[in-house]
Protein backbone atom coordinates (compact mmCIF):
# COMPACT_ATOMS: atom_id res chain seq x y z
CA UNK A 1 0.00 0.00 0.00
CA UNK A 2 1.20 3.31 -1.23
CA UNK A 3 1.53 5.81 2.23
CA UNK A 4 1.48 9.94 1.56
CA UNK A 5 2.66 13.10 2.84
CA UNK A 6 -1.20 14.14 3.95
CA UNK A 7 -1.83 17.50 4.76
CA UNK A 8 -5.29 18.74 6.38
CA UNK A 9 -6.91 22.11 6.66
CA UNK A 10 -10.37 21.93 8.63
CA UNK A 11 -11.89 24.22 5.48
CA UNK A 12 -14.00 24.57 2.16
CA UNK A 13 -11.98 25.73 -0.59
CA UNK A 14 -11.51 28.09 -2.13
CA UNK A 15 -11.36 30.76 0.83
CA UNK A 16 -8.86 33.70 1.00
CA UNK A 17 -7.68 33.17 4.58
CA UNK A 18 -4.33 33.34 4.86
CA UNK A 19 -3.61 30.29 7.61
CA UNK A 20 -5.42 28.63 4.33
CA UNK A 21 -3.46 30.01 1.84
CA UNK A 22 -0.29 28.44 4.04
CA UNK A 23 -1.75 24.72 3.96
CA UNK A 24 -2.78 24.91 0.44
CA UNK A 25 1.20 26.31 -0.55
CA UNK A 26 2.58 23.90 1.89
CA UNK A 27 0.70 21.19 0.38
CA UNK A 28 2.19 22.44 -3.34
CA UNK A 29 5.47 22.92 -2.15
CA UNK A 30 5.59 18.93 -0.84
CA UNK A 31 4.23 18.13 -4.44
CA UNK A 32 6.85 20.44 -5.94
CA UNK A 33 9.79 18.61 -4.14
CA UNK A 34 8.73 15.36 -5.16
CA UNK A 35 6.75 13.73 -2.50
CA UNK A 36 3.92 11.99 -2.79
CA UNK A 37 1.23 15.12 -1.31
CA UNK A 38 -1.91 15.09 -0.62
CA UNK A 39 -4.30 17.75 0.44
CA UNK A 40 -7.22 16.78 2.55
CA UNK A 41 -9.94 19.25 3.02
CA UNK A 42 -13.53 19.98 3.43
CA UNK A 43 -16.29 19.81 1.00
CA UNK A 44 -19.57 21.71 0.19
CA UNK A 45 -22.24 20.38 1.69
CA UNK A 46 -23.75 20.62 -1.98
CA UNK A 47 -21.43 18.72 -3.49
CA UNK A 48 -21.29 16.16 -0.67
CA UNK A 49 -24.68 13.93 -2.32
CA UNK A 50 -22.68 10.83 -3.22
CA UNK A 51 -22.67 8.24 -0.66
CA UNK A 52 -19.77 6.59 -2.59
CA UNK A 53 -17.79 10.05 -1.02
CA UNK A 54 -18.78 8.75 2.40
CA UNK A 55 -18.27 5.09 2.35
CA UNK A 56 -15.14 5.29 0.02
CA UNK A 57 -13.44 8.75 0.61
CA UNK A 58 -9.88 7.92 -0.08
CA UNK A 59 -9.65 8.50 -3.73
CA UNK A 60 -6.94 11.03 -4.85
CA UNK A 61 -8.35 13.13 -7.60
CA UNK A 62 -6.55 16.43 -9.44
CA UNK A 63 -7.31 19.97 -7.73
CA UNK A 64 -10.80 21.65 -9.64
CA UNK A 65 -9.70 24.17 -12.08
CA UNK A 66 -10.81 27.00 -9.34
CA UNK A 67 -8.79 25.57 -6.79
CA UNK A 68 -5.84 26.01 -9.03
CA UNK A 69 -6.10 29.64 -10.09
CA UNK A 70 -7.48 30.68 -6.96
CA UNK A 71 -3.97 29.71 -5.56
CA UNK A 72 -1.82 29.66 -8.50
CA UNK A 73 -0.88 26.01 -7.79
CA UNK A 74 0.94 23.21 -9.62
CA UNK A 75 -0.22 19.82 -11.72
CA UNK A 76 1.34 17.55 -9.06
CA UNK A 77 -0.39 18.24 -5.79
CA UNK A 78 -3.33 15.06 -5.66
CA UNK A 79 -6.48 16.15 -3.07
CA UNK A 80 -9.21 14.23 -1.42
CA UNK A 81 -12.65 17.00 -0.41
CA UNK A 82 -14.14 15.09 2.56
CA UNK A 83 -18.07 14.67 2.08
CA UNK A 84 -19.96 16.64 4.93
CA UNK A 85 -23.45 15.55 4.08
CA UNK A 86 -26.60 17.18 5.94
CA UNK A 87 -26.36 17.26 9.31
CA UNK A 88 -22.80 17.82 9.59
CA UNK A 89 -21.93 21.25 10.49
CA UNK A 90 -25.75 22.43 10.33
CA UNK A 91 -27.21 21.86 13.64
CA UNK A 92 -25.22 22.11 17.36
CA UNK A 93 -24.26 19.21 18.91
CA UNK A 94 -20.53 17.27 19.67
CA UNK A 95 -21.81 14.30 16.67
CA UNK A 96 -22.22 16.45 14.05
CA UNK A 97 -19.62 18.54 14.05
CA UNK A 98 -17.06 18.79 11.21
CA UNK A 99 -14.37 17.92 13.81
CA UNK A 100 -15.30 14.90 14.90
CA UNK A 101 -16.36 13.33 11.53
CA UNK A 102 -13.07 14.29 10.51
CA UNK A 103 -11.54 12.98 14.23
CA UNK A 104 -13.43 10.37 14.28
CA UNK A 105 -14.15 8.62 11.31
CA UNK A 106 -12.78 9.22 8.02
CA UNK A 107 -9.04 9.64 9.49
CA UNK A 108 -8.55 6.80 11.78
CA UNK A 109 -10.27 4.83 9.07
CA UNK A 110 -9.89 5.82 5.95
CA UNK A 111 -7.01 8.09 5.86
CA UNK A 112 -4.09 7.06 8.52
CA UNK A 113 -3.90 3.80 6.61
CA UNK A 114 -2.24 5.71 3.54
CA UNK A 115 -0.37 8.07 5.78
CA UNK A 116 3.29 7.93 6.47
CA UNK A 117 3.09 11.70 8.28
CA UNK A 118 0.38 14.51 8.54
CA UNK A 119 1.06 18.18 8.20
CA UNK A 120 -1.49 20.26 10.09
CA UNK A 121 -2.89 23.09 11.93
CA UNK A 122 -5.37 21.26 13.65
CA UNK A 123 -4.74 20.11 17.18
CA UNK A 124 -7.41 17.73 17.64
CA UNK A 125 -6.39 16.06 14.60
CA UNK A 126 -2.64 15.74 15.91
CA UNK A 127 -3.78 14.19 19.13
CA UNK A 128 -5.43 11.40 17.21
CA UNK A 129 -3.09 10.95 14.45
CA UNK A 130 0.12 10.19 17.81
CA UNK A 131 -2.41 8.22 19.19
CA UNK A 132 -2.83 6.48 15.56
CA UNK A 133 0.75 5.43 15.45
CA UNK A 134 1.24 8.64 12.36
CA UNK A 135 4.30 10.79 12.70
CA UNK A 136 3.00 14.54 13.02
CA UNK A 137 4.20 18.12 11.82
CA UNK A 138 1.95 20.85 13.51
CA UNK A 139 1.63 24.17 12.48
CA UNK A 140 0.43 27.03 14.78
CA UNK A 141 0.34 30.67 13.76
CA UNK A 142 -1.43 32.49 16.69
CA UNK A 143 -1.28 32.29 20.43
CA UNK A 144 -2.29 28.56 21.89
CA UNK A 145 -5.13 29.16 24.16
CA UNK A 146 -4.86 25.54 25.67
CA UNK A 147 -2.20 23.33 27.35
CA UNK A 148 -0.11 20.49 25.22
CA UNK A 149 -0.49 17.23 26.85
CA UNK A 150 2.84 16.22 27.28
CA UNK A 151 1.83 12.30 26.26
CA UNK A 152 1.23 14.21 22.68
CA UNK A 153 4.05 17.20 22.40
CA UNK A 154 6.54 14.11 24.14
CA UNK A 155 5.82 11.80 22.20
CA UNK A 156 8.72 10.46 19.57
CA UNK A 157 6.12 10.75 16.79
CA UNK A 158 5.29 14.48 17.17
CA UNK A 159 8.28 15.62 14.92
CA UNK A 160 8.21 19.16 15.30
CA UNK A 161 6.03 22.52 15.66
CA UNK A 162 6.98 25.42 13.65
CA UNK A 163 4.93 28.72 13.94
CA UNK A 164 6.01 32.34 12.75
CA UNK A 165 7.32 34.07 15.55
CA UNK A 166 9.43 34.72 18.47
CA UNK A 167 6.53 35.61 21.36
CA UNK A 168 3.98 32.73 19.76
CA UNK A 169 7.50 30.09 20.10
CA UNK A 170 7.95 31.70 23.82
CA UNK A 171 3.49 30.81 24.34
CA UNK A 172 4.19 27.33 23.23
CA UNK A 173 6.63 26.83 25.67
CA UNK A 174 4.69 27.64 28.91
CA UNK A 175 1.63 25.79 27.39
CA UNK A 176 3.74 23.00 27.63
CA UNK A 177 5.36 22.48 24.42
CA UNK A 178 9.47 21.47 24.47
CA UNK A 179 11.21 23.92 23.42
CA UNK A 180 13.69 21.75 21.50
CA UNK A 181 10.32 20.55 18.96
CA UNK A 182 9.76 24.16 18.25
CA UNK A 183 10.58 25.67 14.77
CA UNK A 184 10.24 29.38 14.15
CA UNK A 185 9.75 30.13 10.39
CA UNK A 186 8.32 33.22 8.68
CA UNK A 187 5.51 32.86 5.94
CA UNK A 188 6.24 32.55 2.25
CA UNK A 189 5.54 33.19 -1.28
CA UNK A 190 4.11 31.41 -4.71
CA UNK A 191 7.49 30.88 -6.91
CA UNK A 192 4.78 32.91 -9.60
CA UNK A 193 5.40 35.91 -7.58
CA UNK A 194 8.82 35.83 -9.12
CA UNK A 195 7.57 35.19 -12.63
CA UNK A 196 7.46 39.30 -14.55
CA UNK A 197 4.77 39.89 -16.13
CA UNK A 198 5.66 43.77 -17.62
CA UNK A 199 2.53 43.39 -20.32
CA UNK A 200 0.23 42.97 -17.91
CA UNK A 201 1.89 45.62 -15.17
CA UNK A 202 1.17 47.71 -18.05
CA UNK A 203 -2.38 47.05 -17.90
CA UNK A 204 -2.68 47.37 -14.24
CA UNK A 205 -1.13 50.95 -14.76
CA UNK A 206 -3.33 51.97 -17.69
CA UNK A 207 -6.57 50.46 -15.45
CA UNK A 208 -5.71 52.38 -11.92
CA UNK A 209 -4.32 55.34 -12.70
CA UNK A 210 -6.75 58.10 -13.69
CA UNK A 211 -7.10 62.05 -13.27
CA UNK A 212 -3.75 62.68 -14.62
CA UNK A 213 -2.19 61.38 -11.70
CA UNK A 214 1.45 59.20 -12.24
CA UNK A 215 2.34 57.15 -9.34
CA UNK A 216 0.45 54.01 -8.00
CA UNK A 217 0.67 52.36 -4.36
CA UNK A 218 -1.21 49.11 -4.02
CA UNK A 219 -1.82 47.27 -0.77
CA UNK A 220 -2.65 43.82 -0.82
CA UNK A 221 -4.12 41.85 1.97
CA UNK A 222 -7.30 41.40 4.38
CA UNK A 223 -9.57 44.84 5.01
CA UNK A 224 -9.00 45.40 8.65
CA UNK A 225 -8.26 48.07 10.96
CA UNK A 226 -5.61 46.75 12.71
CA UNK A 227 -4.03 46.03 9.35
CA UNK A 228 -3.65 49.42 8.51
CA UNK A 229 -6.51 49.93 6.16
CA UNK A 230 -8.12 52.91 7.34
CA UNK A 231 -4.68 54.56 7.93
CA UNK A 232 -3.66 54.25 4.90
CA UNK A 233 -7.05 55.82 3.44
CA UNK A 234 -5.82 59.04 5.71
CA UNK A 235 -2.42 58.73 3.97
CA UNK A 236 -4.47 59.28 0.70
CA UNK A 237 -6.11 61.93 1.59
CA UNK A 238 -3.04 63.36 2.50
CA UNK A 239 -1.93 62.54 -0.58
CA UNK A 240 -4.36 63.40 -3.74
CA UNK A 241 -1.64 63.41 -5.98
CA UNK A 242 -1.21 59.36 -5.82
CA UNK A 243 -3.71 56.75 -6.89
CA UNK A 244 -3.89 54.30 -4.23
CA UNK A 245 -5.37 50.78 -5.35
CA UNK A 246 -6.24 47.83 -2.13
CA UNK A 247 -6.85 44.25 -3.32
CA UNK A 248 -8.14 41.95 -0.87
CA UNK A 249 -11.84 41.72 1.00
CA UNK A 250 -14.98 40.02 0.79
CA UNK A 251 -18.16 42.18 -0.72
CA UNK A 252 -19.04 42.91 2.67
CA UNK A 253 -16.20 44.63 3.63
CA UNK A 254 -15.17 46.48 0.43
CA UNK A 255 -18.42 47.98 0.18
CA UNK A 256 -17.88 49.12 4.12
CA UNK A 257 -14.29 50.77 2.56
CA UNK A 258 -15.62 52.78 -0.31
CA UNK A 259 -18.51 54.22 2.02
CA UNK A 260 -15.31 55.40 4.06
CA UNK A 261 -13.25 56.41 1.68
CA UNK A 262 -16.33 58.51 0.50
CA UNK A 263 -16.76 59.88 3.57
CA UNK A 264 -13.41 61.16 3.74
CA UNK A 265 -13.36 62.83 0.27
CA UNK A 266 -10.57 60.24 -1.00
CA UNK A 267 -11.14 59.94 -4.50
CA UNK A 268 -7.97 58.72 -5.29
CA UNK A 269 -8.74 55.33 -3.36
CA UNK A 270 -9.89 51.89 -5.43
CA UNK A 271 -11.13 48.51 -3.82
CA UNK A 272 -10.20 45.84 -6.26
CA UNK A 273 -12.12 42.79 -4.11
CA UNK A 274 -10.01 39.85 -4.06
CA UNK A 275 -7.59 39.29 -6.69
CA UNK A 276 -6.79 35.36 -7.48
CA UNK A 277 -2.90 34.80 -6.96
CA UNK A 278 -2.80 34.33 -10.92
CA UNK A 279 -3.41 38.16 -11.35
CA UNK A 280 -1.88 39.74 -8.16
CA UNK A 281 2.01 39.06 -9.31
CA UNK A 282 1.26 41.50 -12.12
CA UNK A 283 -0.94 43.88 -9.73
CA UNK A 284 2.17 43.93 -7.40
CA UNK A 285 4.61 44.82 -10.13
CA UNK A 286 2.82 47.24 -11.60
CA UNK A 287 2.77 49.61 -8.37
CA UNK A 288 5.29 52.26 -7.94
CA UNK A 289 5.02 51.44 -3.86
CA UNK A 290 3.33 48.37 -2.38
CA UNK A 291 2.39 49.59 1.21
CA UNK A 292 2.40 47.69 5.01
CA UNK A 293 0.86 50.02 7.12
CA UNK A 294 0.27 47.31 9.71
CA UNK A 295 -1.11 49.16 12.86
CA UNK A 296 -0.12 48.14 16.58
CA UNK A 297 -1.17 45.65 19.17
CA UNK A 298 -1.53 42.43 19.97
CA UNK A 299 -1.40 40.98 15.97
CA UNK A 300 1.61 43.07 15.47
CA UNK A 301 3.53 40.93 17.83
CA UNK A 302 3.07 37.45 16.28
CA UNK A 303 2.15 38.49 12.53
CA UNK A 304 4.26 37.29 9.48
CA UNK A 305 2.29 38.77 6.77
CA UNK A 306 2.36 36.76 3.85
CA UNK A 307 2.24 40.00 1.51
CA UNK A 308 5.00 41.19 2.69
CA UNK A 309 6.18 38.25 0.94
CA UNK A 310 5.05 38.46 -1.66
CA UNK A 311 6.06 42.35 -1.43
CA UNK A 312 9.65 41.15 -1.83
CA UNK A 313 9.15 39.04 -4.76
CA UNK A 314 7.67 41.78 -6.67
CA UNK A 315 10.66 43.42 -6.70
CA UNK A 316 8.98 47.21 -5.58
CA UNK A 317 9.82 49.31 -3.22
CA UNK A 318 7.84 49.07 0.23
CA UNK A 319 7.08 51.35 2.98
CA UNK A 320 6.39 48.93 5.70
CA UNK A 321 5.55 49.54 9.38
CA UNK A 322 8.15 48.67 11.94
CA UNK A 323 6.10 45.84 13.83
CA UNK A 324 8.38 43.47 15.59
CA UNK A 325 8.18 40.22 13.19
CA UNK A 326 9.23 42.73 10.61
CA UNK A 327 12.14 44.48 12.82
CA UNK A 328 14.88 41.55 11.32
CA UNK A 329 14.04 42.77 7.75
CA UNK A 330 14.93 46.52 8.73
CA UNK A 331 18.50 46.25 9.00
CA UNK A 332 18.92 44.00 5.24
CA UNK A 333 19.55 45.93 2.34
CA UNK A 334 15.88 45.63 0.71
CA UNK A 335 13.92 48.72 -1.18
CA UNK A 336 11.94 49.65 1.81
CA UNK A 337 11.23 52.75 3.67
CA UNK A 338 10.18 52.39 7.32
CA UNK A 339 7.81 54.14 10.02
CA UNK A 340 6.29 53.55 13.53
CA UNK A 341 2.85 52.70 13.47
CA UNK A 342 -0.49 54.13 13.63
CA UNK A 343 0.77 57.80 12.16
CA UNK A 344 -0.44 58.54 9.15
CA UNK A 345 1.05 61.43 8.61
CA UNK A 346 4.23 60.31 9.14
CA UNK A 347 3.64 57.16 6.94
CA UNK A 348 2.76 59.77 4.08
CA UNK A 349 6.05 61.53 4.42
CA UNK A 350 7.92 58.23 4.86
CA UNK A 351 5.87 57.35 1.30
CA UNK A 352 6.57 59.93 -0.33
CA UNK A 353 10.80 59.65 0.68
CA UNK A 354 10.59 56.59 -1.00
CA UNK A 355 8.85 57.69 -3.97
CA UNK A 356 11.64 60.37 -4.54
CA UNK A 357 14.71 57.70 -3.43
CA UNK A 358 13.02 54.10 -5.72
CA UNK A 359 11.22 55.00 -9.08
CA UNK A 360 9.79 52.30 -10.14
CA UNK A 361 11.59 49.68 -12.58
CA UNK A 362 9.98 47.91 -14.72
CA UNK A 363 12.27 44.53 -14.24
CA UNK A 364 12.04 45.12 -10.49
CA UNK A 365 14.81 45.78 -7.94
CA UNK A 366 17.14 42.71 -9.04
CA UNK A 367 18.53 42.63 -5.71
CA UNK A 368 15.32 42.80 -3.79
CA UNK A 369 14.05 39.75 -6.29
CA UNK A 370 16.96 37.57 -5.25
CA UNK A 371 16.78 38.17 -1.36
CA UNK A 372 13.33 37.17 -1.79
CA UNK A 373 13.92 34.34 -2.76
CA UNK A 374 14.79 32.41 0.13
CA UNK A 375 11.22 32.80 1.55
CA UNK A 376 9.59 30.57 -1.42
CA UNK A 377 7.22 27.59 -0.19
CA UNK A 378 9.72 25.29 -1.28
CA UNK A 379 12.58 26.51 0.62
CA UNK A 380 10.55 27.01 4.00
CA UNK A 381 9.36 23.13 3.62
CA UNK A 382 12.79 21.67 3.04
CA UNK A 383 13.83 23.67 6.44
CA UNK A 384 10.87 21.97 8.19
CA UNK A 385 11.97 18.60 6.56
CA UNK A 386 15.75 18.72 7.71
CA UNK A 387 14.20 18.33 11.44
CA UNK A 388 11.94 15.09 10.73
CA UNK A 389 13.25 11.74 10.84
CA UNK A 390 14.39 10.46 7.48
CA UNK A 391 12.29 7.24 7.48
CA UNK A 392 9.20 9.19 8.24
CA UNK A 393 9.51 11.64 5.45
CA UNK A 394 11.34 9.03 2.51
């Protein structure tokens, strides 16, 4: 019996969330390497009619077409949706939640038997899968709210934990987790982030830049306060001059934007919506600044943005916040202009320094290109895979 490298994110796709944006990469990165990947997720309850899904769910299948340019992935990643048929996940109750029908049932039965190690973000799943006999890589991103048994986090199969920064690593350890297990690893970029695309930076320019005005900044990312969002619609108000352009948002929430950026007489502000990864490398090189006006707080302290990224890839100039995950990058020799938080005025004049110190190239800032490159998927994964045990990972 063939056994995989499975990974598992407890989520529909396509979504634009970035922890899923990291498992679906991960999972492509694996593929790109050359092991045998698999992506295990959840699917519609629509599409979840079949009772052959139910009975017989381990059947690897090619990514939808969606799934692929949503996330700009690759032909060799294999993924098995997991049927959640009416109830699951519509009324309350422990039975019928996603969780455990995932916990429960179609791992321990139908998935752990072709598994030779699990990649995850999901805890419950990583106590079964020890308890299963299956090595374990666990991913966690944000604070842990909840002790680590130490039978789990002690336990010769549980390989490692990597998360993204310094005061999450130091949270881990006095939940319990040994501090010898625990990998600290920024976020990363889609190798098509690298990939110019000057024809259709061309286009971006022609689209977004209106009234005679010259210079472009684009932010790209989730529309949030404490990511800087309504800060930088104050920067462009300070500055009418520059078109401003932010891609990223559900309906909801880009609708709430414009009414503000209304309010505030900013006419030089555009909400794309979300852009699918296949579009934003282009978006991204066509700016003259791509902007990180991440605000302060409690998400400033454990945040590794994945545009910022994707920022560096680009090859543009960035005016970027100085949040501490970010304070490492400040003292490299990348195009970037930097400013305390929540000022917008002086995250205007720090713009507009950079304007006058970077124009914009249309090949990109060579050397900005090839420091970027050690962030790719590819790279982070082969870090994470020099700290697992060769005969779990062969």
């Amino acid at each position: 019996m063939n056994k995989y490298y499975v990974f598992f994110t407890r989520n529909v796709l396509p979504k634009p969330e970035a922890h899923i944006v990291h498992d679906v990469n991960t999972a492509n990165a694996a593929a790109n390497l050359g092991y045998p990947a698999v992506l295990v997720y959840l699917q519609k309850p629509q599409q979840s009619l079949n009772p052959i899904d139910w009975i017989y769910p381990f059947r690897l299948s090619q990514p939808e077409e969606k799934i692929v340019k949503y996330y700009n992935i690759d032909n060799k990643l294999k993924v098995i949706p997991l049927a959640m048929p009416w109830p699951i996940g519509r009324i309350g109750g422990k039975w019928t939640h996603p969780s455990t029908i995932v916990c429960k049932y179609y791992f321990p039965i139908h998935i752990f038997p072709h598994t030779k190690i699990l990649h995850t973000l999901d805890w419950n799943l990583v106590k079964i899968a020890i308890k299963s006999g299956i090595a374990v890589i666990y991913e966690r991103e944000h604070y842990p709210n909840h002790k680590y048994e130490p039978e789990i986090v002690q336990n010769p199969l549980f390989q490692v934990a990597v998360t993204v920064a310094e005061p999450v690593r130091d949270k881990m350890i006095q939940k319990g987790m040994p501090p010898d297990k625990i990998l600290k690893l920024h976020l990363s970029f889609n190798q098509s982030f690298l990939v110019r695309q000057p024809d259709k930076a061309k286009q971006w320019r022609q689209k977004l830049l209106a009234e005679g005005r010259q210079k472009l900044v684009v932010y790209s990312g989730g529309l949030y306060r404490f990511k800087g969002v309504d800060l930088l619609i104050d920067v462009a108000q300070k500055l009418p001059q520059i078109q401003f352009a932010f891609a990223g948002g559900d309906e909801s929430q880009v609708q709430a934007y414009r009414q503000l950026a209304r309010e505030k007489q900013a006419d030089n502000v555009t909400f794309l919506g979300y852009i699918q990864h296949e579009h934003l490398p282009s978006l991204l090189q066509a700016a003259d600044i791509l902007a990180h006006p991440h605000c302060s707080g409690e998400a400033a302290t454990f945040t590794s943005p994945l545009k910022f990224f994707e920022y560096l890839a680009s090859g543009t100039p960035i005016v970027a916040t100085e949040i501490p995950p970010l304070m490492e990058f400040k003292e490299t020799n990348i195009i970037a202009g930097w400013c305390e938080p929540d000022y917008s005025t002086r995250y205007a004049q720090c713009l507009k320094q950079v304007l006058d110190n970077y124009p914009r190239k249309i090949d990109g800032y060579v050397e900005q290109i090839n420091f970027a490159r050690q962030f790719s998927w590819e790279n982070r994964l082969a870090i994470i895979i020099d700290h697992i045990e060769k005969s779990y990972i062969l």
